[in-house]
C-alpha atoms as a PDB file:
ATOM      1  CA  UNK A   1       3.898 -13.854   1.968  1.00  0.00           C
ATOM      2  CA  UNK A   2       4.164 -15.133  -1.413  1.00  0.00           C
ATOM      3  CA  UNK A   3       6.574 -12.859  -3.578  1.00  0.00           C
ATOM      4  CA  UNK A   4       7.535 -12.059  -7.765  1.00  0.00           C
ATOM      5  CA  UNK A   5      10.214 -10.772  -8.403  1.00  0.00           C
ATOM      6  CA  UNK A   6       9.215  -6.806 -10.774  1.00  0.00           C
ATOM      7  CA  UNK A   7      12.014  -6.365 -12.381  1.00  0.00           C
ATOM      8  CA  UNK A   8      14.193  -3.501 -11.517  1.00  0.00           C
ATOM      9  CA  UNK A   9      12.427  -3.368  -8.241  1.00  0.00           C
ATOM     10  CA  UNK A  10      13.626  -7.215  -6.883  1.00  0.00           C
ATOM     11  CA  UNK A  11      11.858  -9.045  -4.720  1.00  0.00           C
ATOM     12  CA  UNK A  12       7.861  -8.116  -3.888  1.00  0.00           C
ATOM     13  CA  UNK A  13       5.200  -9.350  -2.182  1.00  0.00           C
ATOM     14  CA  UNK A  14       2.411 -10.739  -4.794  1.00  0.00           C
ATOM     15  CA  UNK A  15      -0.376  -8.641  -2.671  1.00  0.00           C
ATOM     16  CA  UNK A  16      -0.179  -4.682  -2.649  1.00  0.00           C
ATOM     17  CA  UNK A  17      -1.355  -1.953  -1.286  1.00  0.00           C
ATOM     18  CA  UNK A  18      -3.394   0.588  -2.768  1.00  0.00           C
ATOM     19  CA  UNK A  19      -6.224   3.393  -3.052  1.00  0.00           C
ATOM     20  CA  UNK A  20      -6.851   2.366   0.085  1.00  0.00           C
ATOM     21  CA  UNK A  21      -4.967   4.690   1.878  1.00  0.00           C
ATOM     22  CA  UNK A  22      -5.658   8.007  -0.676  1.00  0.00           C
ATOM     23  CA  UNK A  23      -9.007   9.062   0.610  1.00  0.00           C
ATOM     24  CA  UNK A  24     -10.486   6.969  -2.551  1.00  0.00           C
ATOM     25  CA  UNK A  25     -13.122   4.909  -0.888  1.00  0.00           C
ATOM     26  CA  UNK A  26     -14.372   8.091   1.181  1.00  0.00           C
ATOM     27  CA  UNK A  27     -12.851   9.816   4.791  1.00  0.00           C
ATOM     28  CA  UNK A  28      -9.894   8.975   5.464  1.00  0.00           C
ATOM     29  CA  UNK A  29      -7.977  10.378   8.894  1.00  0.00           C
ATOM     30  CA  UNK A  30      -4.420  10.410   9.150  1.00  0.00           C
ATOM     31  CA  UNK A  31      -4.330   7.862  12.249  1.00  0.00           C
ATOM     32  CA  UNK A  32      -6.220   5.387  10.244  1.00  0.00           C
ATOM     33  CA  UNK A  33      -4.115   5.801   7.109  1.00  0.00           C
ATOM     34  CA  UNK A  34      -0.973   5.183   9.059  1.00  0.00           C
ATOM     35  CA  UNK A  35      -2.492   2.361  10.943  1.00  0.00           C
ATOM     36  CA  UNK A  36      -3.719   0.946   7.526  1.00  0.00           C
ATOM     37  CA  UNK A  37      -0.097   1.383   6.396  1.00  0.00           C
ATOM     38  CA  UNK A  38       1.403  -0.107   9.571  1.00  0.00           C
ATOM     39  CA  UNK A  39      -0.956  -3.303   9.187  1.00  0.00           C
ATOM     40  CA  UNK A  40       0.216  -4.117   5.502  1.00  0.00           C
ATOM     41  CA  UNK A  41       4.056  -3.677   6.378  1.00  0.00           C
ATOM     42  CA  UNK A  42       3.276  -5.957   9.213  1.00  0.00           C
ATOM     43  CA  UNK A  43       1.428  -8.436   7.225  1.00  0.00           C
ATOM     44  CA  UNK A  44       4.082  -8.490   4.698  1.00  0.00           C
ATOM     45  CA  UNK A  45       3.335  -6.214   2.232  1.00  0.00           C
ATOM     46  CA  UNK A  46       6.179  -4.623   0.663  1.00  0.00           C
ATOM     47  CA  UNK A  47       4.145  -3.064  -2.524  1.00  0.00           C
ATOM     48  CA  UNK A  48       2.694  -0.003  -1.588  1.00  0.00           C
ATOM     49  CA  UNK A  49       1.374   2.147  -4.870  1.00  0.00           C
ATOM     50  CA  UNK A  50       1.523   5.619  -4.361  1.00  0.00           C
ATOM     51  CA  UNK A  51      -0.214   6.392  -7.730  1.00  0.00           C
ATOM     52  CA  UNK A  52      -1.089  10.566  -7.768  1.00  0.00           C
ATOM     53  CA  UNK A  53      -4.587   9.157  -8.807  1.00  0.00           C
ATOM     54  CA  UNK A  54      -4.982   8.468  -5.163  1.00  0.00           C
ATOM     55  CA  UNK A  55      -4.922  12.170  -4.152  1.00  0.00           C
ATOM     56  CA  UNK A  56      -3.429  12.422  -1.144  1.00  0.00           C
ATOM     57  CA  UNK A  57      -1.644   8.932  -1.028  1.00  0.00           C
END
């Protein structure tokens, strides 16, 4: 995983992860939230934006 460095933040990975976990693109259980979650960490995601736009991210 490619990273940038955000300033006070360090080190990040270039891809994030987003709305995708807030109930913003419809339905969205628990389980499959955390298992979105789970996948990006494991993938190498270490951005993970927890805007309150996102409701319930």
């Amino acid at each position: 995983m490619r990273t940038a460095n955000l300033n006070g933040l360090g080190d990040v990975s270039r891809l994030s992860l987003g709305g995708g976990i807030g109930q913003i693109w419809g339905e969205t259980s628990r389980d499959e939230a955390l298992a979105t979650l789970h996948a990006a960490v494991d993938a190498g995601i270490s951005l993970i934006d927890c805007a309150p736009m996102y409701n319930n991210a």
